[in-house]
C-alpha atoms as a PDB file:
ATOM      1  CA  UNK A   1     -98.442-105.263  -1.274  1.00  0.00           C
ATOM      2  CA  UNK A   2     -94.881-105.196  -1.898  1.00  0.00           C
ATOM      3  CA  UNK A   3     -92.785-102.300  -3.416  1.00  0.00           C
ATOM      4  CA  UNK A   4     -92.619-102.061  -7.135  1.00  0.00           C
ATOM      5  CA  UNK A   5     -89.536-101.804  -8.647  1.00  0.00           C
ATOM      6  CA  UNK A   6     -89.310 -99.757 -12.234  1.00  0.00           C
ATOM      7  CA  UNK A   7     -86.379-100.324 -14.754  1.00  0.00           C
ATOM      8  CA  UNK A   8     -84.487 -97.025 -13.326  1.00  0.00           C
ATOM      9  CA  UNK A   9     -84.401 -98.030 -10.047  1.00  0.00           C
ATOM     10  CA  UNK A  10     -82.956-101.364 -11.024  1.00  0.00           C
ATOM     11  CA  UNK A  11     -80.579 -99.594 -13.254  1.00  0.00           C
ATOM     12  CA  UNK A  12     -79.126 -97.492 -10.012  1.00  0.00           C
ATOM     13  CA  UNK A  13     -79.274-100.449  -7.803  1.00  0.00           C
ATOM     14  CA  UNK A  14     -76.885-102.443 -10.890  1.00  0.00           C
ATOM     15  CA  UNK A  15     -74.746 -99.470 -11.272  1.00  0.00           C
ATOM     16  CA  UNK A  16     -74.754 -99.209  -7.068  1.00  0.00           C
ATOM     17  CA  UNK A  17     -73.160-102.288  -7.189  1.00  0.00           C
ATOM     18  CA  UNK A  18     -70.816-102.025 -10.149  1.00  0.00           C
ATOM     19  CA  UNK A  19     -69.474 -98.762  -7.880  1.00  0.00           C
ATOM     20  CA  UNK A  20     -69.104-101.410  -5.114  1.00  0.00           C
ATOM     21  CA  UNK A  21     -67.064-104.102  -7.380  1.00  0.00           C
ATOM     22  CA  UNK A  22     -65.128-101.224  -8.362  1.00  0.00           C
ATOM     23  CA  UNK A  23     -64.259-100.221  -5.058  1.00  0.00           C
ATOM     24  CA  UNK A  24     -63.243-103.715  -3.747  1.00  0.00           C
ATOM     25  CA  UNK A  25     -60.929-104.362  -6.679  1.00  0.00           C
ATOM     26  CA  UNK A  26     -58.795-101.313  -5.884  1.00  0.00           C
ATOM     27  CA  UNK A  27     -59.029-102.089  -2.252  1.00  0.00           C
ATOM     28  CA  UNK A  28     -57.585-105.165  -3.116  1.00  0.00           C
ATOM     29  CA  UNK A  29     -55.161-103.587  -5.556  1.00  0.00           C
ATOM     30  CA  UNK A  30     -53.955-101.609  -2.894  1.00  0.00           C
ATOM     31  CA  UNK A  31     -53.308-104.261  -0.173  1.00  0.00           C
ATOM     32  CA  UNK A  32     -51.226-106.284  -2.724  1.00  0.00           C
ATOM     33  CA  UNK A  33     -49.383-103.338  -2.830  1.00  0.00           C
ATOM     34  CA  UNK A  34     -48.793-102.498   0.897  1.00  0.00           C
ATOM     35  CA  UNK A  35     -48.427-106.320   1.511  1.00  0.00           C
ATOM     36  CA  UNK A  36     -46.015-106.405  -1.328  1.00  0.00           C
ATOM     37  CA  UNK A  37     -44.078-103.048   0.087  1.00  0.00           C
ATOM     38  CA  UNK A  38     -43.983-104.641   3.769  1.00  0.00           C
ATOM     39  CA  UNK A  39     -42.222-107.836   2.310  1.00  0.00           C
ATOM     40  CA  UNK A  40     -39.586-105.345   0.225  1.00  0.00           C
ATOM     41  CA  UNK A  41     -39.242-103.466   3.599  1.00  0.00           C
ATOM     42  CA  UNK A  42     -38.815-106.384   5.669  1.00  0.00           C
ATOM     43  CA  UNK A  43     -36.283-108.474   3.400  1.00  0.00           C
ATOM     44  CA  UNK A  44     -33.891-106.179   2.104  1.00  0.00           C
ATOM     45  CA  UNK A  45     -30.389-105.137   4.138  1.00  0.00           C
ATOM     46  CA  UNK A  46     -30.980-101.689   6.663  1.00  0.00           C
ATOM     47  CA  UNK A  47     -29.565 -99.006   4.597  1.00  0.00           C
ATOM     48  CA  UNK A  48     -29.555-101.004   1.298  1.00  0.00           C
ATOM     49  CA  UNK A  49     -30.503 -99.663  -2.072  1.00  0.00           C
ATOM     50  CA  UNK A  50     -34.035-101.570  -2.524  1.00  0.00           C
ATOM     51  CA  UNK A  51     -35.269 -99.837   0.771  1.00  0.00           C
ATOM     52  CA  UNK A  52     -36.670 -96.818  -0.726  1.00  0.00           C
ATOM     53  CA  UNK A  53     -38.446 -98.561  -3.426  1.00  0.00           C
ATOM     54  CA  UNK A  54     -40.400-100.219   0.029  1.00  0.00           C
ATOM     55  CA  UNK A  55     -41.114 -96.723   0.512  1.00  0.00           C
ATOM     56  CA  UNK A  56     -42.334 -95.621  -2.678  1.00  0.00           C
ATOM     57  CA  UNK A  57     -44.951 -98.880  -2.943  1.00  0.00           C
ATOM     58  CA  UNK A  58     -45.909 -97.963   0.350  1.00  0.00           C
ATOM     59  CA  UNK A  59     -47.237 -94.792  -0.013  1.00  0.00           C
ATOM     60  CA  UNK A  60     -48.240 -95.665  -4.183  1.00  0.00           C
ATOM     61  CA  UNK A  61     -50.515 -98.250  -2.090  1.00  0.00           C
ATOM     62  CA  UNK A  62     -51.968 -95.623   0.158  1.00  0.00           C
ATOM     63  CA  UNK A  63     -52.005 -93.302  -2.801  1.00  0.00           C
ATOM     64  CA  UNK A  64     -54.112 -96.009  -4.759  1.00  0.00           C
ATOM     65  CA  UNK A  65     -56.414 -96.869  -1.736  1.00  0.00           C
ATOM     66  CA  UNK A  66     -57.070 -92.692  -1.320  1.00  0.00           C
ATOM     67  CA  UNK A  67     -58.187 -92.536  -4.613  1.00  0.00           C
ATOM     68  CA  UNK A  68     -60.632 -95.705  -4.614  1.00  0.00           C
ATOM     69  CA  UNK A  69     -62.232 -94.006  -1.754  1.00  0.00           C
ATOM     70  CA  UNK A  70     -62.679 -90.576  -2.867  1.00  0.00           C
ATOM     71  CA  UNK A  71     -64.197 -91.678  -6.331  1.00  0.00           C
ATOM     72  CA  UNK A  72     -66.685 -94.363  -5.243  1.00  0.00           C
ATOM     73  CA  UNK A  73     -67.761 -91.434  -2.529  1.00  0.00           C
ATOM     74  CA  UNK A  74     -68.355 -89.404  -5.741  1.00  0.00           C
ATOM     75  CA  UNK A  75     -70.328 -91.812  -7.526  1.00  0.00           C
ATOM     76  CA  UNK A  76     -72.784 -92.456  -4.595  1.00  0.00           C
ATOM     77  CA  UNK A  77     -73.045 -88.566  -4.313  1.00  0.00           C
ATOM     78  CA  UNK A  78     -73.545 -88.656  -7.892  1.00  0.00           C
ATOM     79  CA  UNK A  79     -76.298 -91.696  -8.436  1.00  0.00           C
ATOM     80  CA  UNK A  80     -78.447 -89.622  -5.093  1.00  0.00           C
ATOM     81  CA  UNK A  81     -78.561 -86.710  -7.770  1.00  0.00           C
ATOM     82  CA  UNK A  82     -78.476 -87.855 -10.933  1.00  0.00           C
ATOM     83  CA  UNK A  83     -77.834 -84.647 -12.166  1.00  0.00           C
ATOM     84  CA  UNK A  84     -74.428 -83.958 -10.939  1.00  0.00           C
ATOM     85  CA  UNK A  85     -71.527 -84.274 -13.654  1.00  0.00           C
ATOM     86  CA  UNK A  86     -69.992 -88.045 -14.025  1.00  0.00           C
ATOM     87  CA  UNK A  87     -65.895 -87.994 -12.969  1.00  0.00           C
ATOM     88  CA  UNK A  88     -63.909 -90.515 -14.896  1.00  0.00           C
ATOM     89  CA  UNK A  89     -60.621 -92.069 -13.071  1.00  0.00           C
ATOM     90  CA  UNK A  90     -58.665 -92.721 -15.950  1.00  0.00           C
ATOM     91  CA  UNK A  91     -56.324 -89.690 -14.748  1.00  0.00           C
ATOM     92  CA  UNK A  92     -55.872 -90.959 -11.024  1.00  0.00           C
ATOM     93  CA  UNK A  93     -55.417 -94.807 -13.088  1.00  0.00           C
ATOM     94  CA  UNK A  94     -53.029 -93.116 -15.653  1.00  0.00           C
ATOM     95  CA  UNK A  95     -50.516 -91.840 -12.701  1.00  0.00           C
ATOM     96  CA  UNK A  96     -50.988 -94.927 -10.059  1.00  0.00           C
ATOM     97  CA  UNK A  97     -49.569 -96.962 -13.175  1.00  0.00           C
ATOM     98  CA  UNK A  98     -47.236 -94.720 -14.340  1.00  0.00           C
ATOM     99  CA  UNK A  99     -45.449 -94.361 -10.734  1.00  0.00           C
ATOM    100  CA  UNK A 100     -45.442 -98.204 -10.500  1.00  0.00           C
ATOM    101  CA  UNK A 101     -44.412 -98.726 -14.246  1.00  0.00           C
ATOM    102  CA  UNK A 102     -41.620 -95.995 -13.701  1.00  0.00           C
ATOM    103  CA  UNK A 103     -40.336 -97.782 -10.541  1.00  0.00           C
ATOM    104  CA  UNK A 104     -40.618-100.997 -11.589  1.00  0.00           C
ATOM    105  CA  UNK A 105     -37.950 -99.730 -14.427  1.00  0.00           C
ATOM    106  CA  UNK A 106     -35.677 -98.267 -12.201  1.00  0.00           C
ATOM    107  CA  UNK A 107     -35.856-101.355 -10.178  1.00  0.00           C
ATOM    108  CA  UNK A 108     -34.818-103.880 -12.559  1.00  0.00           C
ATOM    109  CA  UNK A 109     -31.818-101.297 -13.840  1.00  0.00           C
ATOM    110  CA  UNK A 110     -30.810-101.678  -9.691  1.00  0.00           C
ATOM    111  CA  UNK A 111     -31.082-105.077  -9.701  1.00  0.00           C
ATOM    112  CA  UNK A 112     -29.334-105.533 -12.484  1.00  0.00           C
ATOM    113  CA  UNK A 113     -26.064-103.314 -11.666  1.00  0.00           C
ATOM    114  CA  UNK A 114     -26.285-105.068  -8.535  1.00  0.00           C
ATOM    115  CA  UNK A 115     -25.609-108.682 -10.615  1.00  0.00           C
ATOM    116  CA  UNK A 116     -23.334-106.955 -12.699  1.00  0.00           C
ATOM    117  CA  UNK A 117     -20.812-105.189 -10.271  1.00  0.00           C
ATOM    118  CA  UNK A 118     -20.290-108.651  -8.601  1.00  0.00           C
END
């Protein structure tokens, strides 16, 4: 006799693996972003002015990769006991893009005094 499976258990096992999806689409989010940082880092002139955006995607990577971790532990605490309140992202996704948006902006400014001064 094999194990009967009701609609709520199939519901948690769908959601169980929506968490997962979740989880690998940030991870991957996150090592575009490192990968993307290391090439920044490793292209650009020792001392020049694109070097600290390197920085900044570096640790907006980690940042990103932190916070994929700590919420899909949250919603596997949560779906053991249903009863525990549901946290939404949107706040951690609201700054991740804001920090990139911002230095993406101040980015292209550099980049473009840099074509301008010549």
């Amino acid at each position: 006799a094999g194990v009967r499976r009701t609609s709520n258990h199939m519901a948690l096992e769908r959601t169980r693996l929506a968490t997962d999806r979740t989880l690998l689409a940030w991870t991957r989010l996150s090592t575009t972003v490192l990968s993307f940082a290391i090439t920044i880092h490793t292209v650009s002139v020792e001392g020049g002015p694109v070097r600290p955006f390197a920085s900044f995607f570096f640790v907006l990577g980690l940042l990103a990769l932190a916070c994929a971790i700590a919420h899909h532990q949250l919603q596997l605490r949560r779906l053991r006991r249903p009863s525990r309140p549901y946290h939404h992202m949107w706040v951690a996704v609201a700054v991740i893009s804001a920090l990139a948006a911002l230095t993406a902006t101040f980015a292209a400014i550099g980049v473009y005094s840099l074509e301008t001064s010549k």
